[in-house]
N, C-alpha and C. Protein backbone atom coordinates (compact mmCIF):
# COMPACT_ATOMS: atom_id res chain seq x y z
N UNK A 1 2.64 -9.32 9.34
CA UNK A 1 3.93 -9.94 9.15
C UNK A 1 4.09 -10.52 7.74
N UNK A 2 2.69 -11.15 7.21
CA UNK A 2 2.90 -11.67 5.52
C UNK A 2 3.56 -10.68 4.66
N UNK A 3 2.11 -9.41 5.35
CA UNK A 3 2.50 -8.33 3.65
C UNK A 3 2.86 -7.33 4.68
N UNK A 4 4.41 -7.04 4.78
CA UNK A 4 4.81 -5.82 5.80
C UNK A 4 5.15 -4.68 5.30
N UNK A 5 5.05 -4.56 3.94
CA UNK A 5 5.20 -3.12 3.20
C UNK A 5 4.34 -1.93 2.97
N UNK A 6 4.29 -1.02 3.91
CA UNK A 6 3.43 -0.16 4.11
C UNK A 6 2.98 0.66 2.50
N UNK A 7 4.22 0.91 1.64
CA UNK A 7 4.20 1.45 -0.05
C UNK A 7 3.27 0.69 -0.45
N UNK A 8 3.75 -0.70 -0.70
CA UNK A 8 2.96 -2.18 -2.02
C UNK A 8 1.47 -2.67 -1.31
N UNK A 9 1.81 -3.15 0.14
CA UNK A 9 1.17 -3.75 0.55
C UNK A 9 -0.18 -2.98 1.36
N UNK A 10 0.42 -2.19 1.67
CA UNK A 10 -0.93 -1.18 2.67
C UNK A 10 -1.14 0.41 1.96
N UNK A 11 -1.27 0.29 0.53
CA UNK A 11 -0.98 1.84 -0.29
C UNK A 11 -1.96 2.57 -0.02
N UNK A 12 -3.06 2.32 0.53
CA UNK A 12 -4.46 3.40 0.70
C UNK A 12 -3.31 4.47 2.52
N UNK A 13 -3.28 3.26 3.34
CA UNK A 13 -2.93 3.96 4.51
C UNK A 13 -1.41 4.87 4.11
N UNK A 14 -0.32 4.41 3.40
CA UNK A 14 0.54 5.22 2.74
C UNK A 14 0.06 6.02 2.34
N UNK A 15 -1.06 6.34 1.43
CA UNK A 15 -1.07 7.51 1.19
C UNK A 15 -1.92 8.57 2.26
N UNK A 16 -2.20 7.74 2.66
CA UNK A 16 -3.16 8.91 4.25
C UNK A 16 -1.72 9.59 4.64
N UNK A 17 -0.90 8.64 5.07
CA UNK A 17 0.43 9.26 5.87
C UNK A 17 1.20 9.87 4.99
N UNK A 18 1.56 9.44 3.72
CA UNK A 18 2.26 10.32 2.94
C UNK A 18 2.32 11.98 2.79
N UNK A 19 0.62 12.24 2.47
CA UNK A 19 0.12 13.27 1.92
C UNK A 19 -0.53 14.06 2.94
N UNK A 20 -1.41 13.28 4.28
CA UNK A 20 -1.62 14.11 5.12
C UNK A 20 -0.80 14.85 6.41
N UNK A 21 -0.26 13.54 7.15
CA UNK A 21 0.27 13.41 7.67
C UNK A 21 1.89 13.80 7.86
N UNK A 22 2.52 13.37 6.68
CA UNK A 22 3.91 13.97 6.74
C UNK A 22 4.57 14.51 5.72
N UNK A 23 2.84 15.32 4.52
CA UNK A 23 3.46 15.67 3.54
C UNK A 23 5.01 15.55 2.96
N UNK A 24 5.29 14.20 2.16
CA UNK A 24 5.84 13.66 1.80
C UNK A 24 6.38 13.95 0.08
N UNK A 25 7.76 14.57 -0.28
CA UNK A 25 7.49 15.27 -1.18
C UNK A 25 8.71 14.19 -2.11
N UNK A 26 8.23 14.09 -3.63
CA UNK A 26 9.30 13.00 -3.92
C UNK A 26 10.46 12.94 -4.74
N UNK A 27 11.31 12.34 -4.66
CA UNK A 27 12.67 12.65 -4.93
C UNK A 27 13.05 13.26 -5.87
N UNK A 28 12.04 12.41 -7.25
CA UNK A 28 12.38 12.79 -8.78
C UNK A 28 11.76 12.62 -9.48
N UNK A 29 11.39 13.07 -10.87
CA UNK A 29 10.35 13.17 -11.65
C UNK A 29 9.79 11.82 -11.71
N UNK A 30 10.68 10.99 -11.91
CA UNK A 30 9.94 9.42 -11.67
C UNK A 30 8.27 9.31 -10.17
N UNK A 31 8.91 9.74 -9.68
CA UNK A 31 8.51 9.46 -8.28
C UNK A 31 6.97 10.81 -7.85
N UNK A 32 7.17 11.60 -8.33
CA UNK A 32 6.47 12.97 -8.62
C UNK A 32 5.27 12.60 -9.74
N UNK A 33 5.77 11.60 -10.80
CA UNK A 33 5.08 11.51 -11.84
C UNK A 33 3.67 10.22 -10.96
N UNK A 34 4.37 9.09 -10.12
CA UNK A 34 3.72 7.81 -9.44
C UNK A 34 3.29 8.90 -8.49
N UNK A 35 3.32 9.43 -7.76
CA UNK A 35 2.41 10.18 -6.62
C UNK A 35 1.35 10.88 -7.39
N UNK A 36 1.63 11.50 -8.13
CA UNK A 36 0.44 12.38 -9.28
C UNK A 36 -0.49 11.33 -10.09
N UNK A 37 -0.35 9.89 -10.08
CA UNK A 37 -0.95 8.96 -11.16
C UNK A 37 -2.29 8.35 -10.17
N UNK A 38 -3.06 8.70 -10.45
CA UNK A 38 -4.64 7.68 -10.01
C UNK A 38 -4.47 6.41 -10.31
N UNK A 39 -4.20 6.36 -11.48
CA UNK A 39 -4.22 4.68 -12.06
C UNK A 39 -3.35 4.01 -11.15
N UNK A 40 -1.88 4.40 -10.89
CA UNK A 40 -0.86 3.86 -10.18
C UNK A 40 -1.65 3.46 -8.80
N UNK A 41 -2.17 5.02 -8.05
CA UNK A 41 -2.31 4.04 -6.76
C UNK A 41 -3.75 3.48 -6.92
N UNK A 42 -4.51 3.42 -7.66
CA UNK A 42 -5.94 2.49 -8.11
C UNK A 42 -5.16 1.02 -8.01
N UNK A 43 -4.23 0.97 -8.80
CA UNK A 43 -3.72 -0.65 -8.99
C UNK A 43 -3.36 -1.01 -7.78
N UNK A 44 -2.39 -0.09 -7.26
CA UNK A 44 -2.04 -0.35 -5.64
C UNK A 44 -2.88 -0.86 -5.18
N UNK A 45 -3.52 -0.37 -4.81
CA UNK A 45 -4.98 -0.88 -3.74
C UNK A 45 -5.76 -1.64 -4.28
N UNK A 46 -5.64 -2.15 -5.49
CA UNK A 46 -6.53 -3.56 -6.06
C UNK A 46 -5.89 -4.54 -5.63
N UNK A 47 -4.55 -4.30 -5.96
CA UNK A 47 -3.58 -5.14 -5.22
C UNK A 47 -3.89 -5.79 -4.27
N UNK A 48 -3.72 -4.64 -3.12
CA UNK A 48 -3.65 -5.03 -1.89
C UNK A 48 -4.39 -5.76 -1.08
N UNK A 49 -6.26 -4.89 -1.69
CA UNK A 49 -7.06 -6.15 -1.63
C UNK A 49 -6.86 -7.64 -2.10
N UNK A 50 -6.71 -7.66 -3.31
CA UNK A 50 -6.42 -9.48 -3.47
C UNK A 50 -5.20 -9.71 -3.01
N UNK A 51 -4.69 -9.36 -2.34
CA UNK A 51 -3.42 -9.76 -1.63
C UNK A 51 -3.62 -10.18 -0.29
N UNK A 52 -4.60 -9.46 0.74
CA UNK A 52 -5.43 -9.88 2.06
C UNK A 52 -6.37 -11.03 1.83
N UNK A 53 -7.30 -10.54 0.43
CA UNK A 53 -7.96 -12.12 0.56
C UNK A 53 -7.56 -13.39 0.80
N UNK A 54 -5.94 -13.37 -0.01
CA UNK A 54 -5.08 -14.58 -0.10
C UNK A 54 -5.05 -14.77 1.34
N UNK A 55 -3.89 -13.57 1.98
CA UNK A 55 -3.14 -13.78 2.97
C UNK A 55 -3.60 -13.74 4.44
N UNK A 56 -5.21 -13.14 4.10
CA UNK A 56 -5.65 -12.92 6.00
C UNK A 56 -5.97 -14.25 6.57
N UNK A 57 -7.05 -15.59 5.72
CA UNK A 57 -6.70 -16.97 6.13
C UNK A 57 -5.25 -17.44 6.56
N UNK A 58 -4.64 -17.12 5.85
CA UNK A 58 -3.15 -18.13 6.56
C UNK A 58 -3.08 -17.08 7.75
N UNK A 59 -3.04 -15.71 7.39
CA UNK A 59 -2.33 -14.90 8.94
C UNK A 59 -3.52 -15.37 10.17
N UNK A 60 -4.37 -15.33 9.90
CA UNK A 60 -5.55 -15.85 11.02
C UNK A 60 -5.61 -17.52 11.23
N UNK A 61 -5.50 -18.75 10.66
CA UNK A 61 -5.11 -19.56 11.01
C UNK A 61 -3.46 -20.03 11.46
N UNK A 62 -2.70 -19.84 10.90
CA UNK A 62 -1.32 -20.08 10.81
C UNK A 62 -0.66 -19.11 12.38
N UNK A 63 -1.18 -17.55 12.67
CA UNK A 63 -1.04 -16.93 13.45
C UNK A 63 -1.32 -16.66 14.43
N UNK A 64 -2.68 -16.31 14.01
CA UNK A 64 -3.84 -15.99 15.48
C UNK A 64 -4.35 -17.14 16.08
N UNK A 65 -4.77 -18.04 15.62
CA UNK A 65 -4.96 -19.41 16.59
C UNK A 65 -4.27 -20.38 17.07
């Protein structure tokens, strides 16, 4: 519920589903160019990790207990 964005927030499992799952093809060179970039989704998922470190304490205290 913190981080509910499957793109920003969960980008490793986006791209499982993107690419395996519902081969996902993208709109425009912009978008063609970010699906083709390592670095792009590398950062993603650095992200996302320090984004759970923050957020899984509050979701596990604040939520689950």
């Amino acid at each position: 519920m913190l981080i509910p964005c499957i793109i920003r927030d969960h980008h490793q499992d986006f791209l499982k589903i993107a690419r395996e799952e519902c081969q996902v093809m993208p709109e425009d060179v912009a978008a063609a160019e970010a699906m083709n970039d390592p670095a792009y989704h590398k950062t993603l998922i650095e992200f996302d990790e320090k984004l759970k470190a923050v957020e899984e304490p509050c979701w596990t205290c604040d939520y689950l207990e």
